[in-house]
Protein backbone atom coordinates (compact mmCIF):
# COMPACT_ATOMS: atom_id res chain seq x y z
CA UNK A 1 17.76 1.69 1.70
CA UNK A 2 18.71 4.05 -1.31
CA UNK A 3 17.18 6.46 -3.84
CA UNK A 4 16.87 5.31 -7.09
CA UNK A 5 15.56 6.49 -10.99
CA UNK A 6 13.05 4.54 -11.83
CA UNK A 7 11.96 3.96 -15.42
CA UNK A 8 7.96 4.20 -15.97
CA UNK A 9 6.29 4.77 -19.46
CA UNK A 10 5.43 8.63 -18.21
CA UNK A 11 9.36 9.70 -17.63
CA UNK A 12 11.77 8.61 -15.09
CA UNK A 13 10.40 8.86 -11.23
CA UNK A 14 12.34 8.85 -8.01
CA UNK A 15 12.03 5.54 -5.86
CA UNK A 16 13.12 4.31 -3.11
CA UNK A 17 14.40 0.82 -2.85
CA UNK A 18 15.46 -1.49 0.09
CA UNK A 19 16.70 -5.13 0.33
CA UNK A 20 16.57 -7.11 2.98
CA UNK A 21 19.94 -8.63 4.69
CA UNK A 22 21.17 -12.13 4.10
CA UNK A 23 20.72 -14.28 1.21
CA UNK A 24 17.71 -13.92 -1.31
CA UNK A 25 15.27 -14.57 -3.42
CA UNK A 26 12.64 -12.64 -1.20
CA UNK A 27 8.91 -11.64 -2.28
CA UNK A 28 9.07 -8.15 -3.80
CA UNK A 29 6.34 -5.04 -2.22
CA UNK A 30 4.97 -1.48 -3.52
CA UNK A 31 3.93 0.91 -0.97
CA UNK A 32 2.53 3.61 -2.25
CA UNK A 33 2.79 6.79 -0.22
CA UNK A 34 0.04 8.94 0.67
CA UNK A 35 -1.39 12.43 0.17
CA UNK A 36 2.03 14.10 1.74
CA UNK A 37 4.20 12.40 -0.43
CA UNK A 38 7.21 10.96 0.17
CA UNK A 39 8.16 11.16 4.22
CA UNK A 40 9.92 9.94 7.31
CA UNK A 41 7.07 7.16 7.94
CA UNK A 42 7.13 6.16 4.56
CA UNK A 43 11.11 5.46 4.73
CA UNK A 44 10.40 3.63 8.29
CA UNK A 45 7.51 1.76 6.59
CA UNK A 46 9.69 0.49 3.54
CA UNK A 47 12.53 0.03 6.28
CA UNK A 48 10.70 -1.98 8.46
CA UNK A 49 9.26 -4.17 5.26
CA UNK A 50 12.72 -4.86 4.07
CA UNK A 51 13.48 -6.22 7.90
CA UNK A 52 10.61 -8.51 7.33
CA UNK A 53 12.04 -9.95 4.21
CA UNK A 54 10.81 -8.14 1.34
CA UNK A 55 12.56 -6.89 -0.92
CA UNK A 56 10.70 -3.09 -1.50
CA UNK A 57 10.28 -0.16 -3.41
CA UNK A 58 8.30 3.13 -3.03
CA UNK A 59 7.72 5.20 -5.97
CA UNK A 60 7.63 8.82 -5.61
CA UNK A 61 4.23 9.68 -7.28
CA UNK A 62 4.59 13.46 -7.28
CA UNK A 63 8.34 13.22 -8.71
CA UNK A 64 7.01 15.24 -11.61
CA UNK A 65 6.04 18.04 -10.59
CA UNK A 66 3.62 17.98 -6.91
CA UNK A 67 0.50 20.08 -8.69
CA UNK A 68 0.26 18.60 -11.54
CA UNK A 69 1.29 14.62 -10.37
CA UNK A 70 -1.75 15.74 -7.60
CA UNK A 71 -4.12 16.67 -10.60
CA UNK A 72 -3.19 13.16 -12.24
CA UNK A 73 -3.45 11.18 -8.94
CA UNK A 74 -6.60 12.04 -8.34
CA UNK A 75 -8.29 11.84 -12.11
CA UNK A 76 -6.84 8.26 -11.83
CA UNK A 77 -8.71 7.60 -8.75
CA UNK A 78 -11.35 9.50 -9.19
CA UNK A 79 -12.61 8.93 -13.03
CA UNK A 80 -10.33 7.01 -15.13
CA UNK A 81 -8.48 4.34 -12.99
CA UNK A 82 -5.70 4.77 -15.12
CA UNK A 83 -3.03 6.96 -15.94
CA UNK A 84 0.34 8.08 -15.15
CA UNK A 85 0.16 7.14 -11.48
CA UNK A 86 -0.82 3.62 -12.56
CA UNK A 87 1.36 3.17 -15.29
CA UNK A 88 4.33 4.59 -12.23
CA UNK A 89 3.51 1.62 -9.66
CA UNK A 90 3.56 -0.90 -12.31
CA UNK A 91 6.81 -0.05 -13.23
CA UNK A 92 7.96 -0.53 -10.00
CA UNK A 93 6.72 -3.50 -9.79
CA UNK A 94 8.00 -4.25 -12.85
CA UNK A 95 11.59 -3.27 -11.31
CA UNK A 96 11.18 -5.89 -8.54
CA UNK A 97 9.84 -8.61 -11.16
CA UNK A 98 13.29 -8.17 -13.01
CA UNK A 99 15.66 -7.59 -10.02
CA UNK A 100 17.05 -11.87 -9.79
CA UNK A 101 16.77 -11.78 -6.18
CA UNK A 102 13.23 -11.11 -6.82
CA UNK A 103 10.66 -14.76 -6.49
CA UNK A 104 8.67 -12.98 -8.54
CA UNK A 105 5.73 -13.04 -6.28
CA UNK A 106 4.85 -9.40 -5.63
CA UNK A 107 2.49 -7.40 -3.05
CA UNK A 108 1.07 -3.84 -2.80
CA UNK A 109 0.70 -1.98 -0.01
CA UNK A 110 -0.80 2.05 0.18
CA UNK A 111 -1.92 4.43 2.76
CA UNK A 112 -4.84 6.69 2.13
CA UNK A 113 -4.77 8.08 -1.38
CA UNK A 114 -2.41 5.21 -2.17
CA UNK A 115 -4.50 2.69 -0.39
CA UNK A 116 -6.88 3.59 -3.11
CA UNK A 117 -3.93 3.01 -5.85
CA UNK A 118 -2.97 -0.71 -3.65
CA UNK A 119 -7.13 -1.29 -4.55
CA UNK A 120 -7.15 0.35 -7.96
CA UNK A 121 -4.19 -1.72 -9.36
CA UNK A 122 -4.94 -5.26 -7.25
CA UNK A 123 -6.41 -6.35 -10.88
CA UNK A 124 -2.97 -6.07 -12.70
CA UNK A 125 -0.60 -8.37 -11.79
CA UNK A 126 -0.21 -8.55 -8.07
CA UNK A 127 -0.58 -11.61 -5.94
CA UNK A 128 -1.97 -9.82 -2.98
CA UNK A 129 -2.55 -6.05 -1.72
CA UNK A 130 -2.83 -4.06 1.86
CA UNK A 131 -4.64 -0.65 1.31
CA UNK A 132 -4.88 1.55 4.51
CA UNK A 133 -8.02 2.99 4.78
CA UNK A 134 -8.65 3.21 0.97
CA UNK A 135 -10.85 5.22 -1.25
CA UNK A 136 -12.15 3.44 -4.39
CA UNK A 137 -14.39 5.31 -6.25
CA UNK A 138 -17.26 4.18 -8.76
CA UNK A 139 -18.01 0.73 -9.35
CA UNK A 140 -16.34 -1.41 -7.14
CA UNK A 141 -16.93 -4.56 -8.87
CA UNK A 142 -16.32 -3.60 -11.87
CA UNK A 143 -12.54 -2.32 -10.44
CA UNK A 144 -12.01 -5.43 -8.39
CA UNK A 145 -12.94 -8.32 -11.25
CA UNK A 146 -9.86 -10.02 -11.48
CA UNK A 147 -8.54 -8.60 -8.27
CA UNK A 148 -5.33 -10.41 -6.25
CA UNK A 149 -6.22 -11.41 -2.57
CA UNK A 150 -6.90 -8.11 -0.41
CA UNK A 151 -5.72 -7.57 3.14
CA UNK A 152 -7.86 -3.91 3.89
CA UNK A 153 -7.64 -2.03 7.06
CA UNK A 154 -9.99 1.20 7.69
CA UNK A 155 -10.69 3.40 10.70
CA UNK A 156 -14.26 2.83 12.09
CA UNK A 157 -14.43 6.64 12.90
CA UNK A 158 -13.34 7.58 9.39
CA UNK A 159 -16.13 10.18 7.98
CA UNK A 160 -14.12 10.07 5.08
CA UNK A 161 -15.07 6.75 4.29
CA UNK A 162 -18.46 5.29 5.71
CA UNK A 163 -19.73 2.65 4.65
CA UNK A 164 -16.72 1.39 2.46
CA UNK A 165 -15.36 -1.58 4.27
CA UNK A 166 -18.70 -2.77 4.00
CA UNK A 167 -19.10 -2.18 0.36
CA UNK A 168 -15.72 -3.18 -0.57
CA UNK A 169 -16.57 -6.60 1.51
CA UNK A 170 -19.75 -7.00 -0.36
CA UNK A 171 -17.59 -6.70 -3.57
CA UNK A 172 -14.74 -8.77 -3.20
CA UNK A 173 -17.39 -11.43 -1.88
CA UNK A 174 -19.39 -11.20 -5.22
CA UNK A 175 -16.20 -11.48 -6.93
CA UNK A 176 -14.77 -14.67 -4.85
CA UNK A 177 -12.15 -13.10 -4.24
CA UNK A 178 -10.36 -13.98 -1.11
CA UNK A 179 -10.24 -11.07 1.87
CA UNK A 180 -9.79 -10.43 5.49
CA UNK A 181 -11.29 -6.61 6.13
CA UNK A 182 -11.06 -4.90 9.23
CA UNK A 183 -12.13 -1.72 10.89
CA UNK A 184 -10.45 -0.76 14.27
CA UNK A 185 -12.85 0.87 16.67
CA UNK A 186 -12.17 4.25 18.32
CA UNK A 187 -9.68 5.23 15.30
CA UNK A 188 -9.32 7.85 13.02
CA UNK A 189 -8.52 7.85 9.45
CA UNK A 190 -4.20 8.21 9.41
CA UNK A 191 -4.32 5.53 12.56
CA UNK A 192 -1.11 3.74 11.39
CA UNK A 193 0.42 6.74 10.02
CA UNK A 194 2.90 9.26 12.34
CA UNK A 195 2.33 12.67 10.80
CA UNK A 196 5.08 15.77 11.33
CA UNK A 197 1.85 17.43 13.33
CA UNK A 198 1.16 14.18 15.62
CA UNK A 199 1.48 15.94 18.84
CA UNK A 200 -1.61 18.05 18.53
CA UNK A 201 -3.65 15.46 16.59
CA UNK A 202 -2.93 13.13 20.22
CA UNK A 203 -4.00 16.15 21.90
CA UNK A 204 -7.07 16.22 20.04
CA UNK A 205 -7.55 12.73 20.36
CA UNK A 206 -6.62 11.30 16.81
CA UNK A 207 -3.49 10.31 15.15
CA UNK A 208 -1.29 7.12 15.80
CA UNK A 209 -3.02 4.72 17.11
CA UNK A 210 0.05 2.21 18.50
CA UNK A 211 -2.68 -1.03 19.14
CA UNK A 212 -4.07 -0.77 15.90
CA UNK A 213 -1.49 -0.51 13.79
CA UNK A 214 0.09 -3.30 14.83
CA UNK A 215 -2.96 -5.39 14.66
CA UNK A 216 -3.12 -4.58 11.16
CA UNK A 217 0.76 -5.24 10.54
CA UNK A 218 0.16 -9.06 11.87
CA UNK A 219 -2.71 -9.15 9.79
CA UNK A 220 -0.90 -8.25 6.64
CA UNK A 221 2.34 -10.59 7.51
CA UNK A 222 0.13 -13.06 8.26
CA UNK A 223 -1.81 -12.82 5.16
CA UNK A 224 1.60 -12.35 2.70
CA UNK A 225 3.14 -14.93 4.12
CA UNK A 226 0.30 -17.26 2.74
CA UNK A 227 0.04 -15.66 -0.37
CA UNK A 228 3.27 -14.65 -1.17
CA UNK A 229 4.88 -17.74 -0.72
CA UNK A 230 7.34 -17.28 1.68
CA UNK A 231 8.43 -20.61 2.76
CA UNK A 232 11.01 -19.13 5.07
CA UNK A 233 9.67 -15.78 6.58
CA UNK A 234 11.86 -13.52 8.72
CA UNK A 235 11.73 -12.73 12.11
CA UNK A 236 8.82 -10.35 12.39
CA UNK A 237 10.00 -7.19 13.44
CA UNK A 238 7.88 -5.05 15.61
CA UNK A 239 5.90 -2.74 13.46
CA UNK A 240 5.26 -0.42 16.37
């Protein structure tokens, strides 16, 4: 795994990149990070995802500048559905599409805020996506017509978020486009997620939730390794 520069439309962006071992071409993923930005669970996310057989790369949305990359994020989510943030995770996976070890079959995956971004962009070129509890805001046909195959995991205890898995079902269902969408009882939003403050949120109850998460891990392989392509997946890795 290595930092990279990453050329987008909007300026250069740090990324960070990882290949898996052995011989290639592998299925290329974008994880998005969340509202912290890049951290130690994102690098052990787009480790572990490189272990599976993907080759992966993490884009450093706030590499501009964390106030104003936060005022863009969340206009693009929130009103325009476009933007610099956009415009960043298409270059990266426009990086993948040109790296030759690449099959050209390509994924998205985000957590929170960037589970919104893995929903938001799922019309523009991917061949599948794996938000984390995502937020989607306005019409969510509209911003799903067109949209790759989605693979969506919420928290069923979420306040954040009620009633979305069911709208975003009733959506993609309109749209015939193909899902599997899950919410995991007794969790909180952040359930796959280790945060630097987990040991109060377990005190309080929340945080990591170890069963879920890696429910929703063999739901996603599961799911990429239809749609993906992968005619000879890896060994999958514990995601735990």
């Amino acid at each position: 795994m290595k930092t990279i520069e990453l050329d987008a439309p909007d300026g250069t962006i740090e990324a960070i990149l990882a290949r898996p071992t052995g011989v290639g071409p592998w299925p290329g993923i974008v994880v998005v990070h969340d509202a912290v930005g890049f951290s130690g669970d994102l690098r052990s996310n787009v480790e572990m995802l490189a272990d599976y057989g993907y080759l992966t790369i993490a884009p450093n949305l706030f590499s501009r500048g964390r106030v104003r990359c936060i005022r863009s994020v969340f206009r693009a989510l929130l009103v325009t559905g476009d933007g610099p943030p956009v415009r960043d995770i298409l270059a990266a996976r426009d990086h993948l599409l040109a790296d030759a070890e690449c099959t050209r079959k390509t994924a998205v995956i985000g957590f929170c805020m960037g589970g919104g971004f893995a929903l938001l962009t799922a019309a523009q070129g991917f061949d599948a996506t794996a938000p984390f509890y995502p937020g989607l805001y306005g019409d969510y046909r509209a911003r799903l017509d067109g949209a790759c195959p989605v693979v969506a995991s919420y928290a069923a205890l979420d306040p954040s978020l009620i009633g979305a898995p069911a709208k975003l079902d009733r959506a993609l269902t309109e749209l015939g486009v193909e899902h599997d969408i899950k919410s995991y009882p007794g969790t909180m939003h952040g359930f796959a997620n280790i945060f630097p403050v987990e040991p109060l949120l377990r005190v309080t109850g929340l945080g990591y939730d170890e069963d879920a998460t890696r429910d929703a891990w063999h739901r996603i392989f599961a799911f990429f390794d239809r749609h993906l392509s992968v005619e000879n997946p890896a060994t999958q890795p514990d995601p735990t």
